[in-house]
N, C-alpha and C. Protein backbone atom coordinates (compact mmCIF):
# COMPACT_ATOMS: atom_id res chain seq x y z
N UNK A 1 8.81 -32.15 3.32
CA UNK A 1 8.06 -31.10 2.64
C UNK A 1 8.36 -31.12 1.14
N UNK A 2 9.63 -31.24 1.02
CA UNK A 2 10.17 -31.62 -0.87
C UNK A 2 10.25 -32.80 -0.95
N UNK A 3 9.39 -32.90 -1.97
CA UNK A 3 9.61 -34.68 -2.64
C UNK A 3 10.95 -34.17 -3.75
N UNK A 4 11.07 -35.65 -3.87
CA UNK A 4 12.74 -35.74 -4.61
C UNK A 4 12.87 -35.29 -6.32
N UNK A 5 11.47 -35.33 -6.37
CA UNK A 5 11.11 -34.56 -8.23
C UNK A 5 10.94 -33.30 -8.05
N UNK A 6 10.93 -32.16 -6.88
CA UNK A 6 10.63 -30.85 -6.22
C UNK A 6 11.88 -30.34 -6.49
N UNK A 7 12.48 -31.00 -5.63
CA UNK A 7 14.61 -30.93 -5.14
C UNK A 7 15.44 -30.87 -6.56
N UNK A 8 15.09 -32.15 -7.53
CA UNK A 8 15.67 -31.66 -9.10
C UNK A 8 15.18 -30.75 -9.44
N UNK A 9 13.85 -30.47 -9.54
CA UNK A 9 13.33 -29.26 -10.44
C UNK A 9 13.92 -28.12 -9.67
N UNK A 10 14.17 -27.87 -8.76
CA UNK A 10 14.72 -26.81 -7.74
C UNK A 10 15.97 -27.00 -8.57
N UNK A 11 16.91 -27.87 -8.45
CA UNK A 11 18.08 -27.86 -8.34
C UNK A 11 18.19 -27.41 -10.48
N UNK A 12 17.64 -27.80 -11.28
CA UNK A 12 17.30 -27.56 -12.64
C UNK A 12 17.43 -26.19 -12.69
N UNK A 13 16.56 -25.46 -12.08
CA UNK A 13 15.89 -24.22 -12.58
C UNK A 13 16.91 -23.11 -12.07
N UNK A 14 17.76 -23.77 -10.77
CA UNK A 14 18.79 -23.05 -10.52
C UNK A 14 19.78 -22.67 -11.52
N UNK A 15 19.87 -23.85 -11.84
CA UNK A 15 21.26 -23.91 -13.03
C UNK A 15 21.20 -23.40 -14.12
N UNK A 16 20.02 -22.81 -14.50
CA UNK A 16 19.72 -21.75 -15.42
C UNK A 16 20.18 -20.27 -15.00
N UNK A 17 20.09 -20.24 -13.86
CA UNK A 17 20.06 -19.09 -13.13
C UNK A 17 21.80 -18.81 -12.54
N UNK A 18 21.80 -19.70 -11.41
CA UNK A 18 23.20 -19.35 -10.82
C UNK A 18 23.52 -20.78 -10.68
N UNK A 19 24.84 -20.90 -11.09
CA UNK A 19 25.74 -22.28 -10.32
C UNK A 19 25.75 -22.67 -9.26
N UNK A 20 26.19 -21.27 -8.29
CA UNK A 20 26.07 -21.48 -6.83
C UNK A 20 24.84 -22.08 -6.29
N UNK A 21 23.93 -21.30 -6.57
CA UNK A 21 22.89 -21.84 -6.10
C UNK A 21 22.15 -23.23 -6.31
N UNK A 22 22.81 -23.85 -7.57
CA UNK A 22 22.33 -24.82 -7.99
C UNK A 22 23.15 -26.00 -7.54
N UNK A 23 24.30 -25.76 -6.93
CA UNK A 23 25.31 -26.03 -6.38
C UNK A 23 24.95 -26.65 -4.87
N UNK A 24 24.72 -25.53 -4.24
CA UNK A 24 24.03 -25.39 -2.56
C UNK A 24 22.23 -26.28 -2.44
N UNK A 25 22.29 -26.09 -3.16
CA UNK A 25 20.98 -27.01 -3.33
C UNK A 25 21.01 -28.67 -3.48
N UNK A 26 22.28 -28.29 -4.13
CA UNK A 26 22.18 -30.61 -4.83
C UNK A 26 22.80 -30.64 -3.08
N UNK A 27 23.78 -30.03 -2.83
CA UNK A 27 24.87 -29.77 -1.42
C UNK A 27 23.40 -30.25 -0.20
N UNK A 28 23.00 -29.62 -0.21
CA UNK A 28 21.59 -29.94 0.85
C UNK A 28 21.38 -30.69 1.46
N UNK A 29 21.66 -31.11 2.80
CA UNK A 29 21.29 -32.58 3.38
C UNK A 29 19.56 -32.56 3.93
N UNK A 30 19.17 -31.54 4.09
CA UNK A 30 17.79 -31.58 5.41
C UNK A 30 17.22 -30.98 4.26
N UNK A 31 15.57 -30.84 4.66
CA UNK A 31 14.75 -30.32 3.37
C UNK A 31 14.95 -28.81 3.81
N UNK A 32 15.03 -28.30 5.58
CA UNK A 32 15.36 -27.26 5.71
C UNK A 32 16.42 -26.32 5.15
N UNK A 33 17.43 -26.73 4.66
CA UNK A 33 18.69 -25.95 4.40
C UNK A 33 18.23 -26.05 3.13
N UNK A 34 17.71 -27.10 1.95
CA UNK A 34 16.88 -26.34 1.14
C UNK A 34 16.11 -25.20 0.69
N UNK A 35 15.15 -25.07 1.92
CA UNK A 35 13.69 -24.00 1.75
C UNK A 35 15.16 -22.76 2.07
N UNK A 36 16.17 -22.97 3.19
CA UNK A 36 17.11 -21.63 3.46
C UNK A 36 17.77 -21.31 2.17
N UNK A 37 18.38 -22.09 1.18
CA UNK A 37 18.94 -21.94 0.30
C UNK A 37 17.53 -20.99 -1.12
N UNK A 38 17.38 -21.77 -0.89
CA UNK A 38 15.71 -21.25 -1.90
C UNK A 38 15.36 -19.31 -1.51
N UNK A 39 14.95 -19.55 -0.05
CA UNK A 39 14.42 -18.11 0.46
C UNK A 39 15.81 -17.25 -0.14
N UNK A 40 16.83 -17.67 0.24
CA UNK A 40 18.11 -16.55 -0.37
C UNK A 40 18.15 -16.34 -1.41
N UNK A 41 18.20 -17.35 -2.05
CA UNK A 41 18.11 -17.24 -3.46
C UNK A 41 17.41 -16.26 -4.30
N UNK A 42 16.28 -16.27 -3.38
CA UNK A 42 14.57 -15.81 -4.13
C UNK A 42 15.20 -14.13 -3.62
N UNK A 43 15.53 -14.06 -2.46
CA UNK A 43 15.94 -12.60 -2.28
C UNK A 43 17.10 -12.20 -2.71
N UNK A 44 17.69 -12.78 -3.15
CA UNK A 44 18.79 -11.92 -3.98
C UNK A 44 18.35 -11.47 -5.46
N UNK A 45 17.60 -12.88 -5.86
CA UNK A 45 16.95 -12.32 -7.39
C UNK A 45 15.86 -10.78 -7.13
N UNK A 46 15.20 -10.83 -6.20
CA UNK A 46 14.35 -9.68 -5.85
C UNK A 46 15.29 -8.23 -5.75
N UNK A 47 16.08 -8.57 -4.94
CA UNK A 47 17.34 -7.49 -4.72
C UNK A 47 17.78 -6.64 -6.25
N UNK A 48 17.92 -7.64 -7.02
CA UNK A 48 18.85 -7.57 -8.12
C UNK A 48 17.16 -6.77 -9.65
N UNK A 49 16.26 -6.57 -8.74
CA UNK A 49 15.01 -5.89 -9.82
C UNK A 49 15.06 -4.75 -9.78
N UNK A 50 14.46 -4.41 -11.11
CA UNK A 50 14.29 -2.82 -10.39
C UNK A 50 12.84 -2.63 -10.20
N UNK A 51 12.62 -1.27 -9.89
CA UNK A 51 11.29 -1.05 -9.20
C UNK A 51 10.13 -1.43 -9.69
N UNK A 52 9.99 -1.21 -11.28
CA UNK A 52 8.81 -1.27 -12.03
C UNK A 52 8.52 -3.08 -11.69
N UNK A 53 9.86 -4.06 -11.62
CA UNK A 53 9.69 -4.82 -11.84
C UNK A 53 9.10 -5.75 -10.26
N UNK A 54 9.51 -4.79 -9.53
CA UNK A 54 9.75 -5.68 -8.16
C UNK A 54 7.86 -5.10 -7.93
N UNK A 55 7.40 -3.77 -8.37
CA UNK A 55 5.89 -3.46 -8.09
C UNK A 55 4.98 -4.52 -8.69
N UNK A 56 5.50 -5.09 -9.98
CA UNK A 56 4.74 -6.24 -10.70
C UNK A 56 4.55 -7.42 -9.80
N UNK A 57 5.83 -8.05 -9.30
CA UNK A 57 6.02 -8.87 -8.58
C UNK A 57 4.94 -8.87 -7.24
N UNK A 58 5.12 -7.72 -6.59
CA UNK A 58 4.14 -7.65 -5.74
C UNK A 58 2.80 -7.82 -5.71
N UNK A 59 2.29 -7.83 -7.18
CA UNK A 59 1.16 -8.09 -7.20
C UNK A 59 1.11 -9.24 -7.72
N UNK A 60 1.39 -10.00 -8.38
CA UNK A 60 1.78 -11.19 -8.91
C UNK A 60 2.01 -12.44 -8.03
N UNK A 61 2.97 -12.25 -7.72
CA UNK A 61 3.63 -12.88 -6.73
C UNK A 61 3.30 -13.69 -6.16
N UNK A 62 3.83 -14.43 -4.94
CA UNK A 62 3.28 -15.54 -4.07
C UNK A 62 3.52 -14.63 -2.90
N UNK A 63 3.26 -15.72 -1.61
CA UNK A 63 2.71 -14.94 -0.06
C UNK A 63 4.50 -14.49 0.38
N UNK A 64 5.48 -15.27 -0.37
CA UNK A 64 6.81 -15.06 -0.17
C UNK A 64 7.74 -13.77 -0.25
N UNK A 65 6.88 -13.65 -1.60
CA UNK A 65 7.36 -12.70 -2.39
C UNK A 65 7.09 -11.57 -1.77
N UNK A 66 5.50 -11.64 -1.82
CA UNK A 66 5.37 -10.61 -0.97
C UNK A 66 5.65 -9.68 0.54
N UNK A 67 6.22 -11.01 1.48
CA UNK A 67 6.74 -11.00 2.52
C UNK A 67 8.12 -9.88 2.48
N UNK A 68 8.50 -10.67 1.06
CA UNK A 68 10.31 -9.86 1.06
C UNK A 68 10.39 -8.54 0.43
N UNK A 69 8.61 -8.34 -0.49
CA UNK A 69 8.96 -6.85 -0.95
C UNK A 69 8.10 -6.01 0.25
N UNK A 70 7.67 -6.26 1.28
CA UNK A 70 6.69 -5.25 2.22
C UNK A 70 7.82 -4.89 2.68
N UNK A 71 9.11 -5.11 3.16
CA UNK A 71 10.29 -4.82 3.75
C UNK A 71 11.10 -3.71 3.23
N UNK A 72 10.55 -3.75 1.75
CA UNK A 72 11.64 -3.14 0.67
C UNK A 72 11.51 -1.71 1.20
N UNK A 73 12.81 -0.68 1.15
CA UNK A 73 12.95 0.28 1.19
C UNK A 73 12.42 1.32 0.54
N UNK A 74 12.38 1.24 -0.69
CA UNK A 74 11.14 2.50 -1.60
C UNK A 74 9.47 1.82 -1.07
N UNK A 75 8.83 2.69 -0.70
CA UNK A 75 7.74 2.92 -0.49
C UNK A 75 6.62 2.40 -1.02
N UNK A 76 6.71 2.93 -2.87
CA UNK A 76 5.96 2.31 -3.74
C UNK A 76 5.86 0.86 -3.69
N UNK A 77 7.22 0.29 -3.47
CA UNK A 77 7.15 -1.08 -3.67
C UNK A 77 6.71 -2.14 -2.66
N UNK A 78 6.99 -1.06 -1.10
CA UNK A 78 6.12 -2.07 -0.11
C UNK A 78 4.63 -1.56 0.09
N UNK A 79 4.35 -0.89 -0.51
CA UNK A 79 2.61 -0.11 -0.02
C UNK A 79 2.03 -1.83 -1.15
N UNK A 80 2.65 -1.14 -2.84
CA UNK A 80 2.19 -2.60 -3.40
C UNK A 80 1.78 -3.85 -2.95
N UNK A 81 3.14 -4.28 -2.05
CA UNK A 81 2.79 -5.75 -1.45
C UNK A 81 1.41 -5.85 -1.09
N UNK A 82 1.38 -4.35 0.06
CA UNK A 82 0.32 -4.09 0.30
C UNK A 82 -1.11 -4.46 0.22
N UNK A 83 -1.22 -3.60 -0.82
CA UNK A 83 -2.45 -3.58 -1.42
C UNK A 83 -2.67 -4.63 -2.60
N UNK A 84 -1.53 -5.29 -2.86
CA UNK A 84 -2.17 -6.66 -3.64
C UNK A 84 -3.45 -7.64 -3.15
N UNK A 85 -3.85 -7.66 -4.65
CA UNK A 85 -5.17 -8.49 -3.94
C UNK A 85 -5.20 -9.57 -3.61
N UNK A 86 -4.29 -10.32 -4.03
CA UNK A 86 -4.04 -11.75 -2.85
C UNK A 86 -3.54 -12.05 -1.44
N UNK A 87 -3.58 -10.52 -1.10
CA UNK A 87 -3.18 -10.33 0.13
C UNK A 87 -3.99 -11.52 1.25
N UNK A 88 -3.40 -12.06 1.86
CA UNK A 88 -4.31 -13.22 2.56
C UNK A 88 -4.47 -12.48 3.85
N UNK A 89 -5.47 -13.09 5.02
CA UNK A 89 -5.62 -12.89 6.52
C UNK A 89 -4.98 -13.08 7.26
N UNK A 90 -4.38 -13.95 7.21
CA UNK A 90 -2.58 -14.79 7.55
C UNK A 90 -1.32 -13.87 7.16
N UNK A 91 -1.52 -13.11 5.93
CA UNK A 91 -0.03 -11.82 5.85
C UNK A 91 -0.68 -10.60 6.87
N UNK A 92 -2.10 -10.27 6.70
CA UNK A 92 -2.39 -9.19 7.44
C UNK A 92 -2.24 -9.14 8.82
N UNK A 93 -2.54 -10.30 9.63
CA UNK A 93 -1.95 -10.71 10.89
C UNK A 93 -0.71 -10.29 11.29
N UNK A 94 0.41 -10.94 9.87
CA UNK A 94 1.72 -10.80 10.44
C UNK A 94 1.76 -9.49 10.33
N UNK A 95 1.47 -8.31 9.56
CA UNK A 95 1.83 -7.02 9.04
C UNK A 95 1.21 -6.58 10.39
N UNK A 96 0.06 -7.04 10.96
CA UNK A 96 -0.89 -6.00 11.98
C UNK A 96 0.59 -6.26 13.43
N UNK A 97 0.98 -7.38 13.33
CA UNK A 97 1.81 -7.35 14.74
C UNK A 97 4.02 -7.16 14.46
N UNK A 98 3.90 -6.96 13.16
CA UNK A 98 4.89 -6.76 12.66
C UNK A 98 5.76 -5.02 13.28
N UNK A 99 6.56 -5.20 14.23
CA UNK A 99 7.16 -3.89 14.58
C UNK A 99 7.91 -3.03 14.24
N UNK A 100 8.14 -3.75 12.91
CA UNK A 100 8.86 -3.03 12.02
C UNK A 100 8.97 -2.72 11.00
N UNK A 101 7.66 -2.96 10.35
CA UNK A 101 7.35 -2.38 9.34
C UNK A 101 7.24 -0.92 9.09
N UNK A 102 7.37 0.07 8.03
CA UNK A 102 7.04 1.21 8.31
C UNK A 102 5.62 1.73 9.03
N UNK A 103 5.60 2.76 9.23
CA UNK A 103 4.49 3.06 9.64
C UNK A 103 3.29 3.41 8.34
N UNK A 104 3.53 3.58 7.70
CA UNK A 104 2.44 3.64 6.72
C UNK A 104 1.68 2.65 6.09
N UNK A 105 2.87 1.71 6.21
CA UNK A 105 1.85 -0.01 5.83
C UNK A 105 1.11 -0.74 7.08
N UNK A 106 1.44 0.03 7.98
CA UNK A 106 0.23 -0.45 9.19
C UNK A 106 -0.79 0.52 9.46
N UNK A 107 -0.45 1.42 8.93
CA UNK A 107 -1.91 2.54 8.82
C UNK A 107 -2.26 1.87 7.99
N UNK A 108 -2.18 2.04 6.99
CA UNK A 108 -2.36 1.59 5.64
C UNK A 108 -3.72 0.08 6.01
N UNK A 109 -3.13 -1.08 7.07
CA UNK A 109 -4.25 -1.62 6.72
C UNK A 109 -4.95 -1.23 8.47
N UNK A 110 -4.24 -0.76 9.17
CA UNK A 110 -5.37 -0.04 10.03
C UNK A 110 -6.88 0.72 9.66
N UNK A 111 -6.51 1.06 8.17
CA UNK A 111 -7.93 1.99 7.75
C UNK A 111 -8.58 1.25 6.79
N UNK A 112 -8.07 0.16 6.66
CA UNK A 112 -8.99 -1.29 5.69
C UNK A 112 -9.77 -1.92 6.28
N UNK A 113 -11.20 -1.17 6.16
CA UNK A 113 -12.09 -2.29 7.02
C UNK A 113 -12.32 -3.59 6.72
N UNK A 114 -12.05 -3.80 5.73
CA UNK A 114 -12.26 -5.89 5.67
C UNK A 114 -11.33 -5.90 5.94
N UNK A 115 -9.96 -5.72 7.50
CA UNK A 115 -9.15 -6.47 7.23
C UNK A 115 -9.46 -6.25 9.07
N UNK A 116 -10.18 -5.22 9.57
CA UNK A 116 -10.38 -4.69 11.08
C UNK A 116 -11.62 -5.85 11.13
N UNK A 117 -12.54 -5.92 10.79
CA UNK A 117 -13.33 -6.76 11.15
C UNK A 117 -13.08 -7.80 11.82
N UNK A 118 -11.94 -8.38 11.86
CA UNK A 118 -11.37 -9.55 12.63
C UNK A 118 -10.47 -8.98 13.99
N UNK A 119 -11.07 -9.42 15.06
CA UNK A 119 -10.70 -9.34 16.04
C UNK A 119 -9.17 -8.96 16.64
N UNK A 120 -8.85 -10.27 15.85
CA UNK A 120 -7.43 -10.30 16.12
C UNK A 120 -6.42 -9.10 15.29
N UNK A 121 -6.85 -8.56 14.56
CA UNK A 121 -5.99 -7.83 13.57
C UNK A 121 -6.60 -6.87 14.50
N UNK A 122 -7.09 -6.61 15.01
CA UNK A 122 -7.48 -4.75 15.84
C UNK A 122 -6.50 -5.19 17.26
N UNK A 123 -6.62 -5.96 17.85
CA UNK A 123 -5.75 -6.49 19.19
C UNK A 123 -4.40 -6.48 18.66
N UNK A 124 -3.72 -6.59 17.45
CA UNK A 124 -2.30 -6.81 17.15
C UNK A 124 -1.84 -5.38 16.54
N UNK A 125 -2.81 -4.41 15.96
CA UNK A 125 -2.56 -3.63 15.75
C UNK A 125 -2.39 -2.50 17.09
N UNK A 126 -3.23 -2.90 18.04
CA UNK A 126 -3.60 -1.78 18.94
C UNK A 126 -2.09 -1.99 19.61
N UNK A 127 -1.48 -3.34 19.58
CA UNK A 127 -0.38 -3.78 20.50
C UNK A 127 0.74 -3.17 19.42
N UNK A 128 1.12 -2.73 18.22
CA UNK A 128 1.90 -2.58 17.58
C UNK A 128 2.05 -1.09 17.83
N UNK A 129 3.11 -0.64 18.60
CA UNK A 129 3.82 1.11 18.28
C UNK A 129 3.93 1.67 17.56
N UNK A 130 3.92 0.60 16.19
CA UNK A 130 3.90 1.77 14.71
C UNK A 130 2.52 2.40 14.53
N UNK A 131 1.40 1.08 15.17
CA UNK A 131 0.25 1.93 14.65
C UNK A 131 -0.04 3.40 15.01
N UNK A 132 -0.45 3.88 13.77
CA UNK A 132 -1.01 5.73 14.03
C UNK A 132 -1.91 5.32 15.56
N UNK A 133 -1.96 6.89 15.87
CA UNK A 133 -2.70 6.79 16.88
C UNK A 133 -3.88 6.94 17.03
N UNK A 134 -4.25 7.43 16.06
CA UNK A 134 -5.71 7.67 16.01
C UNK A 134 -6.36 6.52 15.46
N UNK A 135 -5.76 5.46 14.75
CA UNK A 135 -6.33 4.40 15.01
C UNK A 135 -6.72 3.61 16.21
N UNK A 136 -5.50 3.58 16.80
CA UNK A 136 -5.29 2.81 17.92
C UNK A 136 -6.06 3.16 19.10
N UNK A 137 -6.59 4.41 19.21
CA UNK A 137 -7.32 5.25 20.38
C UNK A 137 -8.89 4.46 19.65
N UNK A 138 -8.94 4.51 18.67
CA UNK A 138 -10.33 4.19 18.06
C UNK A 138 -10.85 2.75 17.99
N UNK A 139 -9.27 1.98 18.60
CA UNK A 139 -9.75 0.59 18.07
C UNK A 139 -9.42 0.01 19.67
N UNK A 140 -9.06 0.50 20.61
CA UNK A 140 -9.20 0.29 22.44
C UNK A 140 -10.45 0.06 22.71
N UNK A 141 -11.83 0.85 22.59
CA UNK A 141 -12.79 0.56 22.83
C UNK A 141 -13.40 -1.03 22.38
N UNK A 142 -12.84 -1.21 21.58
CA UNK A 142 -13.27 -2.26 21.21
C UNK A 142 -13.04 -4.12 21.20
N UNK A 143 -11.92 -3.80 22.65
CA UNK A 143 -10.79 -4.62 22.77
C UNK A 143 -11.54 -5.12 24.46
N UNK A 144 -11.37 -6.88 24.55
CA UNK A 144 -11.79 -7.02 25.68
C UNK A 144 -10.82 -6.93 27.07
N UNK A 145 -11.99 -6.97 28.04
CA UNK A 145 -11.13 -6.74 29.52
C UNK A 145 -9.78 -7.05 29.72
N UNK A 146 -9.69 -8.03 29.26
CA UNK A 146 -8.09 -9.20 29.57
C UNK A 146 -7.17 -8.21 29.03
N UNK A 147 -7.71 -8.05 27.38
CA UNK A 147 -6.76 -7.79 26.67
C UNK A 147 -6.29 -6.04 26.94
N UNK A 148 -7.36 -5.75 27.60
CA UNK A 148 -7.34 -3.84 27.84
C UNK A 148 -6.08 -4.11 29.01
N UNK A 149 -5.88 -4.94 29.77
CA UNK A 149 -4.78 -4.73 31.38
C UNK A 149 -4.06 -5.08 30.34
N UNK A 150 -3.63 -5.95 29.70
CA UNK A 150 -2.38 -6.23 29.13
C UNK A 150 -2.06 -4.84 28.65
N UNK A 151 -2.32 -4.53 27.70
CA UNK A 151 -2.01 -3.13 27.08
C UNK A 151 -1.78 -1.87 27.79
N UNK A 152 -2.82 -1.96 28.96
CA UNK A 152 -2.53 -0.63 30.28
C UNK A 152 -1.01 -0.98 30.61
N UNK A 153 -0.52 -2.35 30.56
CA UNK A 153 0.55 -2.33 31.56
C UNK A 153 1.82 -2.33 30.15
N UNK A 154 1.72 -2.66 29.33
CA UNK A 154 2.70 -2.98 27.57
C UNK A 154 3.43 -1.93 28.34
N UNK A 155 4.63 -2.07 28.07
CA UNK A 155 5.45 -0.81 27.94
C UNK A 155 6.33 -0.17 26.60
N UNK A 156 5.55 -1.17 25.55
CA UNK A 156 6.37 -0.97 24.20
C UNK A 156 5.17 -0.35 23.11
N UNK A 157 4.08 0.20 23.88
CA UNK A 157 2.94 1.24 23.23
C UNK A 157 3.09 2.18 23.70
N UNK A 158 2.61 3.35 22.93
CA UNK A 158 3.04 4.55 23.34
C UNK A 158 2.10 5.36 24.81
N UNK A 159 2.76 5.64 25.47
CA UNK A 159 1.91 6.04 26.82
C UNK A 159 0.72 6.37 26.53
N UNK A 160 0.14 7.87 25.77
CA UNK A 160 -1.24 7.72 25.41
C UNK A 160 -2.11 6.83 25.03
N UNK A 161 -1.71 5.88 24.44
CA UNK A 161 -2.67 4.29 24.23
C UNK A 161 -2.30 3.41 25.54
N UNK A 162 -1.80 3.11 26.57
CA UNK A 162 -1.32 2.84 27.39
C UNK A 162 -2.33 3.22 28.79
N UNK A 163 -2.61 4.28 28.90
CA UNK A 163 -3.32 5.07 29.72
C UNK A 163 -4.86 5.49 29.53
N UNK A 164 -4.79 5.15 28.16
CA UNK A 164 -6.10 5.38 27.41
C UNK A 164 -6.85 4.26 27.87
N UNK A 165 -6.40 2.94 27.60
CA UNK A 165 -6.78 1.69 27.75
C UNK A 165 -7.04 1.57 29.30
N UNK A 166 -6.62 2.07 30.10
CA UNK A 166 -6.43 2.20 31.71
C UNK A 166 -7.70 2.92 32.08
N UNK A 167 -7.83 4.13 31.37
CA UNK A 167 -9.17 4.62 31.41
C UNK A 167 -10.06 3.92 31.12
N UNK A 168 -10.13 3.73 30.05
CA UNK A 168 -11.11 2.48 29.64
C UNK A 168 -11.59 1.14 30.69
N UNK A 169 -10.55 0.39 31.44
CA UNK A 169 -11.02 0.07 32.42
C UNK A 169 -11.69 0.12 33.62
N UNK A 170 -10.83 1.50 33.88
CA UNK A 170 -11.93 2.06 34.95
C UNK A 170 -13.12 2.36 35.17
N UNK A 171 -13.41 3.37 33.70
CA UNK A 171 -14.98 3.41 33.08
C UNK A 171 -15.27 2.25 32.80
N UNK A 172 -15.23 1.08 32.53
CA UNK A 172 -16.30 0.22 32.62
C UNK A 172 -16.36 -0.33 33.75
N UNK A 173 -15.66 -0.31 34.74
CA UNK A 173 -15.13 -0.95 36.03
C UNK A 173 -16.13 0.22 37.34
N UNK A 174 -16.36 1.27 36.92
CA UNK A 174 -17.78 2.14 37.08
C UNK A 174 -18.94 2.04 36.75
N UNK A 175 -19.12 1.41 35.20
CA UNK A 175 -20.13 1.48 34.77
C UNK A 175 -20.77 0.16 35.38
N UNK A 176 -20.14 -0.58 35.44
CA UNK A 176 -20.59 -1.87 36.28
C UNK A 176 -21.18 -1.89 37.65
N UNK A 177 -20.09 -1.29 38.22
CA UNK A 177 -20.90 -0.82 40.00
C UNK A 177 -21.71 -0.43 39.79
N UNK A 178 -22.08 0.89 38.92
CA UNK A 178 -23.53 1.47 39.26
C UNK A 178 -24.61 0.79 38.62
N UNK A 179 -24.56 -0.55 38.45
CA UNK A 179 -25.68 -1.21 37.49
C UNK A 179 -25.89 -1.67 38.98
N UNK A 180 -25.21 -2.82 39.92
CA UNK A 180 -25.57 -3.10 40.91
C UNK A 180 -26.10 -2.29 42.01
């Protein structure tokens, strides 16, 4: 994944920065313990911002960056990640099935319709416990057969979406008989 002009410039830009790190990097045998050395790196410098700076970042940023500030503890700074506009379909995925994110950054894109339009982000959200519920009651109907038993039976959604979805089967599992 790193070519060997990647690995100096890595290992360069460190040494501006921290020894250690520039250190642990030349140290590196696999390209993996690289990208591990790098990701730490990158989060300790994030660690070490303060807010105004880490909200910039979030919008700025790369898909990384943003990964490590949606986590962040003040609010402002993970709603940001958020709502940055390079937010890709690929972070919203992970955020829609992410269980631990707060709950407000999965409302948050629970009520973003360009981000519900895709199938899969309403199925990962409906499966996620953080989501509000009034999303999640709103976005069952719209979820197919297969995926409605899985969810009747989840035991890591909250019973009312759980049972809701159960209903939901049945009523269509009615509405069907009486067509024949």
């Amino acid at each position: 994944m790193f070519t060997k002009h990647v690995l100096e410039s890595l290992a360069e830009e460190a040494q501006g920065t921290d020894v250690v790190i520039a250190e642990a990097i030349e140290k590196a045998k696999s390209e993996e313990e690289v990208e591990a050395v790098v990701r730490k790196s990158r989060m300790f410098v994030i660690q070490q911002m303060s807010i105004a700076e880490k909200i910039r970042l979030s919008v700025l940023g790369n898909m990384g960056d943003r990964n490590i500030l949606m986590r962040d503890r003040n609010k402002l700074v993970s709603m940001a990640a958020v709502k940055s506009p390079k937010m890709t379909e690929q972070e919203i995925l992970s955020i829609a099935a992410n269980k631990f994110l707060d709950e407000e950054i999965v409302g948050y894109v629970a009520g973003q319709r360009k981000w519900v339009k895709n199938y899969q982000v309403i199925h990962r959200l409906v499966c996620n416990p953080k989501c509000p519920s009034r999303y999640a009651v709103s976005f069952i109907k719209l979820l197919k057969p297969f995926d409605l038993t899985r969810l009747a039976r989840d035991k890591t959604v909250p019973q009312s979406v759980a049972r809701l979805a159960s209903q939901v089967i049945h009523s269509r599992d009615s509405g069907a008989k009486k067509k024949h």
